[in-house]
N, C-alpha and C. Protein backbone atom coordinates (compact mmCIF):
# COMPACT_ATOMS: atom_id res chain seq x y z
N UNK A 1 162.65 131.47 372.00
CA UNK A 1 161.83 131.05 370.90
C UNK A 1 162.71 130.53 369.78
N UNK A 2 162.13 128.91 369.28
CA UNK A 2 163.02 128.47 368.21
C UNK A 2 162.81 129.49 367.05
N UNK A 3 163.75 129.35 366.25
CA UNK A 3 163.42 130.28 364.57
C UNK A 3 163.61 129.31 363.46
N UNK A 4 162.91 129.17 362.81
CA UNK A 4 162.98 127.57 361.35
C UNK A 4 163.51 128.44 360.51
N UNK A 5 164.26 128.03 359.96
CA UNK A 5 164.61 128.33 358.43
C UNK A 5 164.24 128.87 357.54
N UNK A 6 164.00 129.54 356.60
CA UNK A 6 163.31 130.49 355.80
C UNK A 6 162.52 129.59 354.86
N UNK A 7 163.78 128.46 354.05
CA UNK A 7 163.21 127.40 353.15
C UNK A 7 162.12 126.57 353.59
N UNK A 8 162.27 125.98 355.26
CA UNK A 8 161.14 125.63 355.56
C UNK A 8 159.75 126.10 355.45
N UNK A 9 159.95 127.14 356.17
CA UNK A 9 158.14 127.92 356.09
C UNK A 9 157.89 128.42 354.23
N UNK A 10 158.54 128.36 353.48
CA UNK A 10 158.46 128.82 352.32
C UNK A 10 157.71 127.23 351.96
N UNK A 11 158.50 126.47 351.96
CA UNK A 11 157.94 125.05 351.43
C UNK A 11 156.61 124.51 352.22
N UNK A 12 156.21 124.75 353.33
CA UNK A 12 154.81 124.69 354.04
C UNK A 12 153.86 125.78 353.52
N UNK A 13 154.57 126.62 353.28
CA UNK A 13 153.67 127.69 352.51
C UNK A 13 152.86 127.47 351.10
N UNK A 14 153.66 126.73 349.98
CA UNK A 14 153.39 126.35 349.04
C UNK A 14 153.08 125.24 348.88
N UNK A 15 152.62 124.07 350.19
CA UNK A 15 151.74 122.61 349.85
C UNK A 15 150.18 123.29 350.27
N UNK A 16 149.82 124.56 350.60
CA UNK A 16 148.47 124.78 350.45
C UNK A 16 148.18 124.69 349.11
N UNK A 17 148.30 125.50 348.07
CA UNK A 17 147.67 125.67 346.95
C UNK A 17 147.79 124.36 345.66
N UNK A 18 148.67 123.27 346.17
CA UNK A 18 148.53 122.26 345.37
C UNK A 18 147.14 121.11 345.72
N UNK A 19 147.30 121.08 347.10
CA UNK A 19 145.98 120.79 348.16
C UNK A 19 144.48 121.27 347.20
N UNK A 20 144.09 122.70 347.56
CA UNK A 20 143.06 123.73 347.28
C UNK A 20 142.89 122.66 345.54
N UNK A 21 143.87 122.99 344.65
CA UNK A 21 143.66 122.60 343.59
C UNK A 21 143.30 121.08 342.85
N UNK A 22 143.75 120.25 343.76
CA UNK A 22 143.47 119.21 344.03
C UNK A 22 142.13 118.68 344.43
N UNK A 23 141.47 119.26 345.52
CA UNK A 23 140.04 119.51 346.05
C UNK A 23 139.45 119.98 345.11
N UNK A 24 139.38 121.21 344.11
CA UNK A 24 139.26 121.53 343.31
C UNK A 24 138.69 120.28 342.26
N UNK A 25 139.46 119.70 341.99
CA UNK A 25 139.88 118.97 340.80
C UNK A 25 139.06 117.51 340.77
N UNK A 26 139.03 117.23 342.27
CA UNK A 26 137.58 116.20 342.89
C UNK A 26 136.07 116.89 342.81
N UNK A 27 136.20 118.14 343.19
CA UNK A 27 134.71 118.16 343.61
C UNK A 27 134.07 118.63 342.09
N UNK A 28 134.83 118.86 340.88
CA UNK A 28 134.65 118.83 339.70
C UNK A 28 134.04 117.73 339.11
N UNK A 29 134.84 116.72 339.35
CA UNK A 29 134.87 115.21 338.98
C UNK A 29 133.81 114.88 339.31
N UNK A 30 133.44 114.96 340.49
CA UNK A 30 132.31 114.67 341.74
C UNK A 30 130.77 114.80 340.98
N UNK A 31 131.04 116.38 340.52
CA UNK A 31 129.23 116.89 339.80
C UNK A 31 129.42 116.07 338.65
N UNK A 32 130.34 116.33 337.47
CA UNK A 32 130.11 115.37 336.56
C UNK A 32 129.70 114.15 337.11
N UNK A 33 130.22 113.20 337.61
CA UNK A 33 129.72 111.84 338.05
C UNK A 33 128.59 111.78 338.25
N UNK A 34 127.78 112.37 339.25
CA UNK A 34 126.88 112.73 339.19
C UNK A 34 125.87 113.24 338.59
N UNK A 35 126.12 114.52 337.59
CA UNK A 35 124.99 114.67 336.21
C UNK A 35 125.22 113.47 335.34
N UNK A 36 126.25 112.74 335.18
CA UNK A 36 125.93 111.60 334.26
C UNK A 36 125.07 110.58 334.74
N UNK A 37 125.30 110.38 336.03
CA UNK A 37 123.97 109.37 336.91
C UNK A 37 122.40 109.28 336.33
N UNK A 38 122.68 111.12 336.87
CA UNK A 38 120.73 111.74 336.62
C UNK A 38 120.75 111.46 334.90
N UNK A 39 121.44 111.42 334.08
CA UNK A 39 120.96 110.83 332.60
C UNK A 39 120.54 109.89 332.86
N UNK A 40 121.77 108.88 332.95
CA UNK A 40 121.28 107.71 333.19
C UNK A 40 120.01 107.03 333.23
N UNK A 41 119.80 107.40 334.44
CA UNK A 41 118.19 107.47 335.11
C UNK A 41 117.16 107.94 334.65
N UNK A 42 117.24 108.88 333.55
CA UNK A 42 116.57 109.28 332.70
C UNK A 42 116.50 108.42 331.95
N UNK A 43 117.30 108.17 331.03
CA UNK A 43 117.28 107.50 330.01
C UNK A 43 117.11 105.91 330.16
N UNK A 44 117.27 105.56 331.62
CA UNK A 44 116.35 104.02 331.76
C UNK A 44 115.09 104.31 331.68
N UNK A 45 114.76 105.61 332.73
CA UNK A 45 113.15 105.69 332.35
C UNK A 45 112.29 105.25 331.14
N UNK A 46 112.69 105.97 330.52
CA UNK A 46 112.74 106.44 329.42
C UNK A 46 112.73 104.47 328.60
N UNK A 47 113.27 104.53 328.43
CA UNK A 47 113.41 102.55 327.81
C UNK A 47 112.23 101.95 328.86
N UNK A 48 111.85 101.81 330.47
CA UNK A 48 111.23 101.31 330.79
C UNK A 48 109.55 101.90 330.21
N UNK A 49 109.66 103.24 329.98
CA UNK A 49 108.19 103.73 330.10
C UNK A 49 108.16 103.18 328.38
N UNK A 50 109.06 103.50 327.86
CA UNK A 50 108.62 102.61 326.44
C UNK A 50 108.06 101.39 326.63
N UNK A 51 108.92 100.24 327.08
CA UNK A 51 108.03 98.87 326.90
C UNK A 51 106.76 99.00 327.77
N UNK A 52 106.13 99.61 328.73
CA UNK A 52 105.31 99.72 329.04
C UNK A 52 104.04 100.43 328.27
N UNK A 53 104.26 101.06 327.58
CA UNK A 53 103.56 101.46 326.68
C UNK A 53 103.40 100.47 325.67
N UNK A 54 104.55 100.02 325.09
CA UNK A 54 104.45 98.90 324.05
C UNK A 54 103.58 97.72 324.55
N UNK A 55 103.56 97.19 325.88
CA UNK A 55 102.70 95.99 326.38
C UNK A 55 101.31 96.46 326.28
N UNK A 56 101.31 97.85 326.46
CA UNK A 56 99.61 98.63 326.59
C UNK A 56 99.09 98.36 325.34
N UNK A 57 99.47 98.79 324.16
CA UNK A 57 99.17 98.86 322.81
C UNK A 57 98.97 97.54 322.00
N UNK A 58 99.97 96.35 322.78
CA UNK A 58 100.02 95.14 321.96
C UNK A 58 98.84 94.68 322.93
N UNK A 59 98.05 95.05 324.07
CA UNK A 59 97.09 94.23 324.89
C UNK A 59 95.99 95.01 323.96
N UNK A 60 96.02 96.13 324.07
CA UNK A 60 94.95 96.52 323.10
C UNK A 60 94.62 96.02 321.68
N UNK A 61 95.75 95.56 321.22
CA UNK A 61 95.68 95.39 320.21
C UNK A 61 94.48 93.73 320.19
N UNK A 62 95.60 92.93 321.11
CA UNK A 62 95.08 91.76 321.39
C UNK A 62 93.61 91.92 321.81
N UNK A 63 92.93 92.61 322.53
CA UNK A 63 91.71 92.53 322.79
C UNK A 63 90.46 92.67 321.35
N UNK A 64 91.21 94.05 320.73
CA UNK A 64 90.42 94.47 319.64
C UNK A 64 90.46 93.02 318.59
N UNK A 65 91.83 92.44 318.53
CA UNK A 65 91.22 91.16 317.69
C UNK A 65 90.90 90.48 318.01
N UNK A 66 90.22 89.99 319.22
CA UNK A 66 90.19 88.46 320.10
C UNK A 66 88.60 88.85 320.12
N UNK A 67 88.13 90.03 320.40
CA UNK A 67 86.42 90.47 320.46
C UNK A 67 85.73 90.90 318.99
N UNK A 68 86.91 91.39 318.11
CA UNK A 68 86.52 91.91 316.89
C UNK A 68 85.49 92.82 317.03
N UNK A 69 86.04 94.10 317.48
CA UNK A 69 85.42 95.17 317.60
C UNK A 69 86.89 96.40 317.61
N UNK A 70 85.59 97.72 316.97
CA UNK A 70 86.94 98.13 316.27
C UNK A 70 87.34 99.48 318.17
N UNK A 71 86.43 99.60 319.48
CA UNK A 71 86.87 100.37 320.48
C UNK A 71 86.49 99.36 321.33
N UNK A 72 87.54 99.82 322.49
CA UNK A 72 87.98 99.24 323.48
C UNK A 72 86.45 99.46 324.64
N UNK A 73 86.10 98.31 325.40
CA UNK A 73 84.90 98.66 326.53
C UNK A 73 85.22 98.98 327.82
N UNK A 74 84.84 99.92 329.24
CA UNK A 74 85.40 99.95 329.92
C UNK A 74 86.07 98.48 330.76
N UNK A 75 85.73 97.14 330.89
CA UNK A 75 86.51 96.22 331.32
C UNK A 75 87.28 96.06 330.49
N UNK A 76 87.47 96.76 329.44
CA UNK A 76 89.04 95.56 328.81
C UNK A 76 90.39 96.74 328.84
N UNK A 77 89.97 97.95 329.57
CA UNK A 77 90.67 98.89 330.21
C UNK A 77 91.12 98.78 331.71
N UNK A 78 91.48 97.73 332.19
CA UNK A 78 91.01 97.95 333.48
C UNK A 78 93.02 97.46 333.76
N UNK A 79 93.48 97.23 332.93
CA UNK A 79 94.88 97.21 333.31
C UNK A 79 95.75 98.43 332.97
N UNK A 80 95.12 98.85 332.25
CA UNK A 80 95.75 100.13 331.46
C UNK A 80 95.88 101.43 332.46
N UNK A 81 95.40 101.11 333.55
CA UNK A 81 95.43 102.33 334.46
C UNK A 81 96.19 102.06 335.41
N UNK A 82 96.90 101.24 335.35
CA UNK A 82 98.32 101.01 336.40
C UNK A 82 99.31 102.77 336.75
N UNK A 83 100.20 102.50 337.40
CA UNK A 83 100.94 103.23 338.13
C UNK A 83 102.13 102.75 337.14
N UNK A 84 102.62 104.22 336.29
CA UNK A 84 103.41 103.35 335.56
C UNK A 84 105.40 104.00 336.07
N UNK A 85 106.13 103.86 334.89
CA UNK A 85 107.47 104.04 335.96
C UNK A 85 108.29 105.13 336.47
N UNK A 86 106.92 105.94 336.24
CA UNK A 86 107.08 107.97 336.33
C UNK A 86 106.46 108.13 337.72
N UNK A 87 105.79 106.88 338.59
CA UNK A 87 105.10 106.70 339.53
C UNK A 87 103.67 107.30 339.38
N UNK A 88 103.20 107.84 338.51
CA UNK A 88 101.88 108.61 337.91
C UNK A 88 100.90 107.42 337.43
N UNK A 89 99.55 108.00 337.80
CA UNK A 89 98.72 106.91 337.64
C UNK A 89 98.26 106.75 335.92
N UNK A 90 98.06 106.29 335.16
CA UNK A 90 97.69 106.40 333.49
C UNK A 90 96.47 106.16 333.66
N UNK A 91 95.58 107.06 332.90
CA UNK A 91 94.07 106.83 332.93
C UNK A 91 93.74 107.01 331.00
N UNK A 92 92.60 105.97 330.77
CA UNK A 92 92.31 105.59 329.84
C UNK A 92 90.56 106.06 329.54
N UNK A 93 90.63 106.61 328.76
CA UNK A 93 89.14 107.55 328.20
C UNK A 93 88.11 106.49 327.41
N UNK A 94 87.27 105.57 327.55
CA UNK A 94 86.45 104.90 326.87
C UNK A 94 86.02 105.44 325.74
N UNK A 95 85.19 107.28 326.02
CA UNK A 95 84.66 107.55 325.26
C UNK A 95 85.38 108.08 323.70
N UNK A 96 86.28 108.26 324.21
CA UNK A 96 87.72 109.12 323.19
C UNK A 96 88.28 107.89 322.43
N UNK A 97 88.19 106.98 323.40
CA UNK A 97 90.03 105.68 323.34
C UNK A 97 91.07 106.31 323.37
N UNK A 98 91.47 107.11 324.20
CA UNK A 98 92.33 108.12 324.42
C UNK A 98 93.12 107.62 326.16
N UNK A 99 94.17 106.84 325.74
CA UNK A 99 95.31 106.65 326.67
C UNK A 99 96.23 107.81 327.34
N UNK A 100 96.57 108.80 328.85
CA UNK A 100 97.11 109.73 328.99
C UNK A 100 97.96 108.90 329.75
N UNK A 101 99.20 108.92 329.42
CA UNK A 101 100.58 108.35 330.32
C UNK A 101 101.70 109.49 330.70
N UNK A 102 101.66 109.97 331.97
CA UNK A 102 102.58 111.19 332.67
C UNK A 102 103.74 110.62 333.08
N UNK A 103 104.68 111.78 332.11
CA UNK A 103 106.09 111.71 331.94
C UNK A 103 106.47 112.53 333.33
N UNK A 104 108.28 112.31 333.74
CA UNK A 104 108.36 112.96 334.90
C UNK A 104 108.28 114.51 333.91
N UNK A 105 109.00 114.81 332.65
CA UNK A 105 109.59 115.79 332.09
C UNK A 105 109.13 116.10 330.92
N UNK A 106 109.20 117.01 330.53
CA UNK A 106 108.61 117.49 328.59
C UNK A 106 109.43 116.85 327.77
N UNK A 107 110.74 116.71 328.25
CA UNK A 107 111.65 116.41 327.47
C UNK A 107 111.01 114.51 327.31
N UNK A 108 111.43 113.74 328.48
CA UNK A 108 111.19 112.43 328.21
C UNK A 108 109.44 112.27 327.80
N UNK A 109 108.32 113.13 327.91
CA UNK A 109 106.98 113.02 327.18
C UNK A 109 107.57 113.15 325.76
N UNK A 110 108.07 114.29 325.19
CA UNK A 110 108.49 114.50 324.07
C UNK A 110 109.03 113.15 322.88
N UNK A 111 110.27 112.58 323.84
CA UNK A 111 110.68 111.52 323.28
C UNK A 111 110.30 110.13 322.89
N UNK A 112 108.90 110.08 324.22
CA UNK A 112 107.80 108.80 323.89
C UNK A 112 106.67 109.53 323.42
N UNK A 113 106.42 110.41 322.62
CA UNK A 113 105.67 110.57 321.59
C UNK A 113 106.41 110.38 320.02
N UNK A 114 107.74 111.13 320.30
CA UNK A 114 108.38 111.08 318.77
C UNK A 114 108.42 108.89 318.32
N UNK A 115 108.44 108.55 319.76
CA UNK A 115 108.84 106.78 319.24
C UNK A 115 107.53 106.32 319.00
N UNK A 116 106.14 106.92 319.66
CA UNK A 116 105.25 105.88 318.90
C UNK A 116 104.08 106.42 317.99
N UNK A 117 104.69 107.52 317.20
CA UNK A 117 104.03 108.31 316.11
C UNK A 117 104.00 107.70 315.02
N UNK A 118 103.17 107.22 314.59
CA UNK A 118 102.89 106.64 312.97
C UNK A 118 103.02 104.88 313.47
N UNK A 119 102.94 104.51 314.99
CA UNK A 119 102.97 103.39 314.82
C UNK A 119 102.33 102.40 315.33
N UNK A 120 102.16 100.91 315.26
CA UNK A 120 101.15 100.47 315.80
C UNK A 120 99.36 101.03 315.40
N UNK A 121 98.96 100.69 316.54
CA UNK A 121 97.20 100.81 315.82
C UNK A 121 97.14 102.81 316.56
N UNK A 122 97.78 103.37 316.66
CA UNK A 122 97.35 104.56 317.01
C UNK A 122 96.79 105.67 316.07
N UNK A 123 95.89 105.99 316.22
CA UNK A 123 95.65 107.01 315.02
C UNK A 123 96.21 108.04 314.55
N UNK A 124 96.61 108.06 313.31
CA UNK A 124 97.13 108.73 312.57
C UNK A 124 96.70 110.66 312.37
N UNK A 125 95.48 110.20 312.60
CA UNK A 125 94.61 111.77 312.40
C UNK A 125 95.33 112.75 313.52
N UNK A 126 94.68 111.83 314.59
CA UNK A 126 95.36 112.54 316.52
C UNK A 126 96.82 112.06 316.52
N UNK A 127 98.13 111.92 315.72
CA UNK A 127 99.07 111.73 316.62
C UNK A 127 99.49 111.73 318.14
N UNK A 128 100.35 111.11 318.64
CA UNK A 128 100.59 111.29 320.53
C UNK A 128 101.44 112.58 320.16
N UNK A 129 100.72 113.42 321.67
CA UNK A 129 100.86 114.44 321.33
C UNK A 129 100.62 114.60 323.09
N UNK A 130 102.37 115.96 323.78
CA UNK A 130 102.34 116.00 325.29
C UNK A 130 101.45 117.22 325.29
N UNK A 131 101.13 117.45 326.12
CA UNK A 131 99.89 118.00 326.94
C UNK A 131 99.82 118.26 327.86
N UNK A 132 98.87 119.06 328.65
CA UNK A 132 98.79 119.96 329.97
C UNK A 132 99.97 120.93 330.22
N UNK A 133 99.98 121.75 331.51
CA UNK A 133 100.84 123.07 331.38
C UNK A 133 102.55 122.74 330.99
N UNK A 134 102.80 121.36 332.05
CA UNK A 134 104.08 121.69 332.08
C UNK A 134 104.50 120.58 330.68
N UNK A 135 103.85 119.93 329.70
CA UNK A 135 103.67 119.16 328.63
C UNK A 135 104.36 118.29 328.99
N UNK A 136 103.63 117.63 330.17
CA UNK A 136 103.72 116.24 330.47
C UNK A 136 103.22 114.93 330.19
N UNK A 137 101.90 115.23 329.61
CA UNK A 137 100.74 114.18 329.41
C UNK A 137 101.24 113.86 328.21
N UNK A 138 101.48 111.96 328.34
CA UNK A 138 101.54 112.37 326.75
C UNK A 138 100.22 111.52 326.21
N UNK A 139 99.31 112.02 325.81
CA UNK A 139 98.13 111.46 325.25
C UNK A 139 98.18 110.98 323.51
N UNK A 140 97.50 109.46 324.14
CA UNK A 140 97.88 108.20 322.82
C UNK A 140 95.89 108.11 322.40
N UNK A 141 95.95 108.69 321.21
CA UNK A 141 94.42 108.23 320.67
C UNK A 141 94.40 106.91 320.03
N UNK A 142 93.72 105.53 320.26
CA UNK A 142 93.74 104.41 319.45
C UNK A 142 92.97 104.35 318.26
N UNK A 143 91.86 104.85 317.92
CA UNK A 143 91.29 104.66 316.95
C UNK A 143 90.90 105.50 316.20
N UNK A 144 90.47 105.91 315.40
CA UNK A 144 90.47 107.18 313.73
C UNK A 144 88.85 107.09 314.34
């Protein structure tokens, strides 16, 4: 039986733990990369479900001055119930004028209520305001 050197197996001994730490040091890297993604993706949401809302409000708007009437009738609702970019269907209340648009999260409902509070034709009395258990809904009242 050959016998190696002492220095040898000492020096094979000690390229494990630079290895381990190294691996280490990727699969670290790895989750960050990754939780910054899932922002990301959030936070496009988040910009897309805005202008979609903003096109809702400026069509409403456009209808209420083009008919000169101060609530919306069920045909001039009939786009407003699209599939919007949370993949959730938005349904629109005639009798209320009460728009409900489902966020994936409380957090991103939260943030498209704080942007369209006090603005546009929404009523002031009802601010948008999230809703249901997990305060997802975020429900937009149009008229006082």
């Amino acid at each position: 039986m050959k016998q190696y050197p002492k220095t040898a197996r000492r020096i094979r001994g000690n390229t494990l733990v630079p290895v381990v730490i190294g691996l280490l040091i990727a699969a670290l890297a790895t989750v960050a990369f990754l939780n910054q993604g899932d922002e990301l993706i959030d936070d496009h949401k988040k910009l897309v479900a805005t202008n979609e809302l903003t096109r809702i409000i400026g069509n409403t708007q456009a209808v209420l001055a083009s008919k000169k009437v101060a609530k919306l009738a069920a045909a001039d609702v009939a786009g407003f119930t699209a599939t919007n970019t949370y993949a959730k269907t938005n349904t629109y209340t005639v009798g209320t004028q009460t728009l409900k648009y489902i966020a994936d999260n409380a957090a991103a409902c939260a943030a498209l209520a704080a942007i369209f509070t006090g603005k546009y034709n929404i009523s002031t009395a009802t601010p948008p305001a999230c809703k249901g258990s997990p305060k997802t809904d975020l429900e937009i009242k149009f008229a006082d």
